[in-house]
PDB file of N, CA and C in Angstrom:
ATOM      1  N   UNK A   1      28.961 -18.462  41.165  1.00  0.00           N
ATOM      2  CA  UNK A   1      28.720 -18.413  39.739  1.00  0.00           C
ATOM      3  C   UNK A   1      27.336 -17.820  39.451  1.00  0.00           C
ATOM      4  N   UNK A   2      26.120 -18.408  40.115  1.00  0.00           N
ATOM      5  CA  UNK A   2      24.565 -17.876  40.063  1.00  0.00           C
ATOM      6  C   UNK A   2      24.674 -16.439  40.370  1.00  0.00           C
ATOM      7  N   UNK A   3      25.462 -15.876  41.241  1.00  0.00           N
ATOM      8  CA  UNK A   3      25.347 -14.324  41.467  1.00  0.00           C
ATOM      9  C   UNK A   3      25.974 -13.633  40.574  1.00  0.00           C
ATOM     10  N   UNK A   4      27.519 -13.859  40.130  1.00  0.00           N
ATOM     11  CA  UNK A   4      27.872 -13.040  38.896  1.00  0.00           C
ATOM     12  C   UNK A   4      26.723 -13.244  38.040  1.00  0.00           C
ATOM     13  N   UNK A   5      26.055 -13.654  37.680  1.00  0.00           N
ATOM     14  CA  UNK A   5      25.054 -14.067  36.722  1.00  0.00           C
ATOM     15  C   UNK A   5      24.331 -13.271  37.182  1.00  0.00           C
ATOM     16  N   UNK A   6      23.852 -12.521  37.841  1.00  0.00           N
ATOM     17  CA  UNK A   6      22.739 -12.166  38.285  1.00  0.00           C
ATOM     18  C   UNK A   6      23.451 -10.518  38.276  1.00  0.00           C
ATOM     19  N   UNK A   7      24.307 -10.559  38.704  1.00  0.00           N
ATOM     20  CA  UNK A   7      25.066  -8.790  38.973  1.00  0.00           C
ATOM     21  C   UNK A   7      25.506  -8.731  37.459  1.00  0.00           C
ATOM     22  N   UNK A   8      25.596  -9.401  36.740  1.00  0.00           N
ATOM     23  CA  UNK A   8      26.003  -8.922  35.303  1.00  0.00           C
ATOM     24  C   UNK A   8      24.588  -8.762  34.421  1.00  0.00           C
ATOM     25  N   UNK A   9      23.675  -9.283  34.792  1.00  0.00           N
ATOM     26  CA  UNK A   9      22.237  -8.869  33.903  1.00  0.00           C
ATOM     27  C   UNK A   9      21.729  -8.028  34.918  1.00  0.00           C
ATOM     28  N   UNK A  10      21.501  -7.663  35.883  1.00  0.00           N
ATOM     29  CA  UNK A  10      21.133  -6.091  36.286  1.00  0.00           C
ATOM     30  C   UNK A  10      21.829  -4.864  36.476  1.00  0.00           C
ATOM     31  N   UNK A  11      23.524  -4.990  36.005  1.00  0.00           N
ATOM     32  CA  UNK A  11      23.869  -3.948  35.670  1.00  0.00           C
ATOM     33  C   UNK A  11      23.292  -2.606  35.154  1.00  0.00           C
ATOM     34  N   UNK A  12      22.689  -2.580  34.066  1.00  0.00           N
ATOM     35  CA  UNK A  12      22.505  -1.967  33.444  1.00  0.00           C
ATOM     36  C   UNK A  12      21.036  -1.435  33.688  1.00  0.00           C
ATOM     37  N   UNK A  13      20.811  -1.496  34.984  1.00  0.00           N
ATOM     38  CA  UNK A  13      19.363  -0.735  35.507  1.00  0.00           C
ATOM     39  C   UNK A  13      19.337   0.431  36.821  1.00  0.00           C
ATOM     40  N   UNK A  14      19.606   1.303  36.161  1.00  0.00           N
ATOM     41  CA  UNK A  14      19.243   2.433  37.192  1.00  0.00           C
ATOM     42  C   UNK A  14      18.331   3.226  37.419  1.00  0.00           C
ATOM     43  N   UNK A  15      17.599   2.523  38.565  1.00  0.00           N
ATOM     44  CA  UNK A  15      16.458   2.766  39.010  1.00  0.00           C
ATOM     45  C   UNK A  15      16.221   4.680  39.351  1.00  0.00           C
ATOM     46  N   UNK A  16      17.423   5.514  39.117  1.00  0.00           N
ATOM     47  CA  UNK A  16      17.390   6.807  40.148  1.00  0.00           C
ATOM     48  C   UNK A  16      16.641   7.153  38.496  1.00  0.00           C
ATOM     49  N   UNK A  17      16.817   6.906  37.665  1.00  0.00           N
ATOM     50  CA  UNK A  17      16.548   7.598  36.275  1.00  0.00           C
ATOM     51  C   UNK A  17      15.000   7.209  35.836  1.00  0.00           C
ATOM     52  N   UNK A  18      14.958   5.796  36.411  1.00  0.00           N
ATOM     53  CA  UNK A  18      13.119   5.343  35.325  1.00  0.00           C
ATOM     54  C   UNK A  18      12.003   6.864  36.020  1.00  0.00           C
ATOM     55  N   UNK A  19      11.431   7.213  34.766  1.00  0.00           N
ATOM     56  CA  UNK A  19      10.224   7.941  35.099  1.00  0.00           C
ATOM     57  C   UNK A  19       9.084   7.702  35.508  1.00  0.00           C
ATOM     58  N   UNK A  20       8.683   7.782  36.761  1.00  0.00           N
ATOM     59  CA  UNK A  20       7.948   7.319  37.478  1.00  0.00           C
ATOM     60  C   UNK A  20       6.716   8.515  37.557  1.00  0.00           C
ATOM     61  N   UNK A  21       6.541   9.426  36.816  1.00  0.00           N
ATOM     62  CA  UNK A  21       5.465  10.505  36.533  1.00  0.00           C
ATOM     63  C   UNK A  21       4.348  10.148  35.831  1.00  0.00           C
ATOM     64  N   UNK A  22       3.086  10.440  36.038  1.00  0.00           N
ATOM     65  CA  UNK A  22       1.672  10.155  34.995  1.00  0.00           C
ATOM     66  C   UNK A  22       2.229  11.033  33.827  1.00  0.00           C
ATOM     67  N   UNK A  23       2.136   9.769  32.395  1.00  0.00           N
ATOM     68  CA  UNK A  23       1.861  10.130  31.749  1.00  0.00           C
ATOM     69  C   UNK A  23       0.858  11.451  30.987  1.00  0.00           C
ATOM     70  N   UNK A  24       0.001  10.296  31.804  1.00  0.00           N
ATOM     71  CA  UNK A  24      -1.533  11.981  31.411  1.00  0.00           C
ATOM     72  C   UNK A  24      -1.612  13.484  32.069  1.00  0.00           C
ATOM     73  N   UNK A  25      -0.507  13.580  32.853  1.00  0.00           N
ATOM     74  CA  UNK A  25      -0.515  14.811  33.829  1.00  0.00           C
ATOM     75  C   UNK A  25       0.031  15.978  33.036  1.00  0.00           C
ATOM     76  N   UNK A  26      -0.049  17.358  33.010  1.00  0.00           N
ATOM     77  CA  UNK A  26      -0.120  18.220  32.085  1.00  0.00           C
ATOM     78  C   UNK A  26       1.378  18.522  32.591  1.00  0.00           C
ATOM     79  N   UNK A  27       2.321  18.874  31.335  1.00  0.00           N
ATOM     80  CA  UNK A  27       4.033  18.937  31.891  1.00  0.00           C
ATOM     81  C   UNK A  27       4.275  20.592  32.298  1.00  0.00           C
ATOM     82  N   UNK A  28       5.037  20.434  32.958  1.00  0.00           N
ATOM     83  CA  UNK A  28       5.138  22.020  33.562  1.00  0.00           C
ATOM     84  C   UNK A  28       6.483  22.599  33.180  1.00  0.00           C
ATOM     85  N   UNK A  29       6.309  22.882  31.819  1.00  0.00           N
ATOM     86  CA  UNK A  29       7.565  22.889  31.042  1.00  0.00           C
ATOM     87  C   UNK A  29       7.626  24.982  31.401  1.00  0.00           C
ATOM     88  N   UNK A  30       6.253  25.309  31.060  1.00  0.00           N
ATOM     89  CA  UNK A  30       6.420  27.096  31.063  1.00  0.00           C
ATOM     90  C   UNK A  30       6.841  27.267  32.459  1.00  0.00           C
ATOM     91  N   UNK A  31       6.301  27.034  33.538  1.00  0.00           N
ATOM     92  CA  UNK A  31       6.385  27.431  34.682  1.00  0.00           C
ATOM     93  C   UNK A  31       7.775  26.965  34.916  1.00  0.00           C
ATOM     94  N   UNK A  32       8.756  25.990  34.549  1.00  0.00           N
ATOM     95  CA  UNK A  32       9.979  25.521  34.919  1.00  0.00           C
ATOM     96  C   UNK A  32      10.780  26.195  34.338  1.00  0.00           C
ATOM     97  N   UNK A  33      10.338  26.572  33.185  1.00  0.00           N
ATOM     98  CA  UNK A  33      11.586  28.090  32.129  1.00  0.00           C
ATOM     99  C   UNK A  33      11.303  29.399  32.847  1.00  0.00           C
ATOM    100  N   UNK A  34      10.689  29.330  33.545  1.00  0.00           N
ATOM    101  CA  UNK A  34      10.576  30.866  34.364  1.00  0.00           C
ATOM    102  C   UNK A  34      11.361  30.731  35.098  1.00  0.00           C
ATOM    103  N   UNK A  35      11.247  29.492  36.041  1.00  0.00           N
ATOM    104  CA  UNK A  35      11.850  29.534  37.405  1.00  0.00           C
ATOM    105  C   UNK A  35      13.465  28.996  36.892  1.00  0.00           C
ATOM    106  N   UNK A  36      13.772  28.378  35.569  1.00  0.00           N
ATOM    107  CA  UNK A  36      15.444  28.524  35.619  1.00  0.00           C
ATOM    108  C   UNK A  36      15.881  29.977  35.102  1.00  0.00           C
ATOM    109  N   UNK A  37      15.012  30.522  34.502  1.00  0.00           N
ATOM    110  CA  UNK A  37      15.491  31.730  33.874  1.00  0.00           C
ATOM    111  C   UNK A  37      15.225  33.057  35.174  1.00  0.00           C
ATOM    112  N   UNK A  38      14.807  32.891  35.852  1.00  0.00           N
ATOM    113  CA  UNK A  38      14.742  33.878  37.139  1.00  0.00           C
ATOM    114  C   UNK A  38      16.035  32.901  37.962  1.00  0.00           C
ATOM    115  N   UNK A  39      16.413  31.738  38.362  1.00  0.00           N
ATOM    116  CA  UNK A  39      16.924  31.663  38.408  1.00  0.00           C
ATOM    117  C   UNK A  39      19.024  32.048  38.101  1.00  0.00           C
ATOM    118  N   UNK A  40      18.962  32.218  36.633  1.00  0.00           N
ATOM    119  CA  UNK A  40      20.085  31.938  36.113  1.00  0.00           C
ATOM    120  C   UNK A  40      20.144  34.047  36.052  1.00  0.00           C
ATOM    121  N   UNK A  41      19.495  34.723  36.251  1.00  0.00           N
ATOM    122  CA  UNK A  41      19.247  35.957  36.651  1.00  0.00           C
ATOM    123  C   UNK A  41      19.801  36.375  37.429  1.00  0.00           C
ATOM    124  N   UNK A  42      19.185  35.797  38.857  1.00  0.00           N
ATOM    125  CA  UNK A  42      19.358  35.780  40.182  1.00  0.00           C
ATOM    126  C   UNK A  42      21.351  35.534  40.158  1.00  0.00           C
ATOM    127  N   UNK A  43      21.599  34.499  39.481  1.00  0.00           N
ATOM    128  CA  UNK A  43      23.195  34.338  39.784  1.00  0.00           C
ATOM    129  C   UNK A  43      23.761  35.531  38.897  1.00  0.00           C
ATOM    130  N   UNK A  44      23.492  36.015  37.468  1.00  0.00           N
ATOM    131  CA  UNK A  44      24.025  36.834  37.050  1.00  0.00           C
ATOM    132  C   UNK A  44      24.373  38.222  38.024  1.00  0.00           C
ATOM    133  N   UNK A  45      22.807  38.469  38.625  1.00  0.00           N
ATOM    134  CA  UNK A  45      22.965  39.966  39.083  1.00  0.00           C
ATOM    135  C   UNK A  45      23.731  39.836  40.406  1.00  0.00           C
ATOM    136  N   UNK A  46      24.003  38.869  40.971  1.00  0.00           N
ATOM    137  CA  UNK A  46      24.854  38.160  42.096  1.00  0.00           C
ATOM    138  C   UNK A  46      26.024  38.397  41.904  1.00  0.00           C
ATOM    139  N   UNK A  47      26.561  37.963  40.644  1.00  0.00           N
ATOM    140  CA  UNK A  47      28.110  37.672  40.075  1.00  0.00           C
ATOM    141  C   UNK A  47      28.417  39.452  40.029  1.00  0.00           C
ATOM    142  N   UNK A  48      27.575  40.071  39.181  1.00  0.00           N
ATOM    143  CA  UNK A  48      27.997  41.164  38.749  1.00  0.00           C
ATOM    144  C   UNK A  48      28.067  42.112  39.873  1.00  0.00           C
ATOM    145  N   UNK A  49      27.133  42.166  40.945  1.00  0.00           N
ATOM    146  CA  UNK A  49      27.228  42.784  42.180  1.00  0.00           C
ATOM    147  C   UNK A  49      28.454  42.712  42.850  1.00  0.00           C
ATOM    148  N   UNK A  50      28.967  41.641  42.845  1.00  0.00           N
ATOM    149  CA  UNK A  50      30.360  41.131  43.593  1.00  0.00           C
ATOM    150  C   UNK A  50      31.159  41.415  43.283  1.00  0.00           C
ATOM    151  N   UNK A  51      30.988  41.678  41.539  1.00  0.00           N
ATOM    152  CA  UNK A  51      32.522  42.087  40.446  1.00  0.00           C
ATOM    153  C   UNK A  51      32.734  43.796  40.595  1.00  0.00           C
ATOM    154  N   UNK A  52      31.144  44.350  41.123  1.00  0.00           N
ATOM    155  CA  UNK A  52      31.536  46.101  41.118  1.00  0.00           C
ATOM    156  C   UNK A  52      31.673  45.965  42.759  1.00  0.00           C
ATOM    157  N   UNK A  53      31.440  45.583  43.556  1.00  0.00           N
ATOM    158  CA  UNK A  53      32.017  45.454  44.854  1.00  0.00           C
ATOM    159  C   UNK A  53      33.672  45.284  45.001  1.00  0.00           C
ATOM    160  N   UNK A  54      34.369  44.393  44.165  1.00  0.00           N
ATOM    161  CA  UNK A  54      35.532  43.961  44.226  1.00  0.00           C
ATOM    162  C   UNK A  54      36.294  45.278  43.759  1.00  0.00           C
ATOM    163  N   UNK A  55      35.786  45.612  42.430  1.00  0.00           N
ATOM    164  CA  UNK A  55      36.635  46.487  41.551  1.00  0.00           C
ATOM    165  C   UNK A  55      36.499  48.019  42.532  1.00  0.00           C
ATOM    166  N   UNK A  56      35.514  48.229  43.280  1.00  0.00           N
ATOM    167  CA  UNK A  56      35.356  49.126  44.069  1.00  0.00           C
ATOM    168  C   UNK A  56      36.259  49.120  44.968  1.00  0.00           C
ATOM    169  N   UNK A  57      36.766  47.789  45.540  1.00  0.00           N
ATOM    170  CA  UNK A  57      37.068  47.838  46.914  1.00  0.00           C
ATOM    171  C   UNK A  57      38.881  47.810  46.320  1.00  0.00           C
ATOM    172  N   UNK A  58      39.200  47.678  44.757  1.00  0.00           N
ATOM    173  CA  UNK A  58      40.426  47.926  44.622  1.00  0.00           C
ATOM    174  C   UNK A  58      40.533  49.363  44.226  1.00  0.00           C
ATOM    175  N   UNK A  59      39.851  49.898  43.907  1.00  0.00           N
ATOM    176  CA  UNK A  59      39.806  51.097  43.495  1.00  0.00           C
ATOM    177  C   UNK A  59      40.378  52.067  45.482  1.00  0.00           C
ATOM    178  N   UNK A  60      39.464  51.936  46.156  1.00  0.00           N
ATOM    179  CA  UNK A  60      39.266  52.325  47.289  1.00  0.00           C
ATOM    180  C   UNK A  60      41.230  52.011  47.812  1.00  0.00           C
ATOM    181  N   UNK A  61      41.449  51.226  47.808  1.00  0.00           N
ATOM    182  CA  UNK A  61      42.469  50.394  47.958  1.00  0.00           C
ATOM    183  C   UNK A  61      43.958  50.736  47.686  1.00  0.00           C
ATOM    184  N   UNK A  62      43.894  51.476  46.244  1.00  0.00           N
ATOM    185  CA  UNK A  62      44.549  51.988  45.253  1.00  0.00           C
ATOM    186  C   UNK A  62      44.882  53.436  45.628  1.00  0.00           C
ATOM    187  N   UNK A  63      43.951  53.870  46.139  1.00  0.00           N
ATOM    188  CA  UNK A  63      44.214  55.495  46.287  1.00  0.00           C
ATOM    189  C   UNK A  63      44.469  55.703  47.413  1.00  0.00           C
TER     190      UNK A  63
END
């Protein structure tokens, strides 16, 4: 009975989420929009490389 009691009031704590960062520390919000946006780049010119590779290799294929 003491342990359901105990697993039903700490449910609701997940430790993977509390922010554990200094407040006072300067946020690295510019430098992190670079690196998803060079990121999300990086997969575009990836995707599109692959899509004229493919269409190439049906083309090639075709004739």
């Amino acid at each position: 009975m003491e342990t359901e009691h105990l697993e039903r009031q700490h449910a609701h704590i997940h430790t993977a989420t509390v922010d554990r960062s200094d407040p006072r520390a300067p946020r690295r919000t510019f430098a992190k929009g670079i690196v998803d946006s060079g990121r999300r780049l990086r997969q575009r010119v990836t995707v599109a490389a692959g899509l004229c590779i493919g269409l190439a290799a049906l083309v090639i294929a075709f004739e």
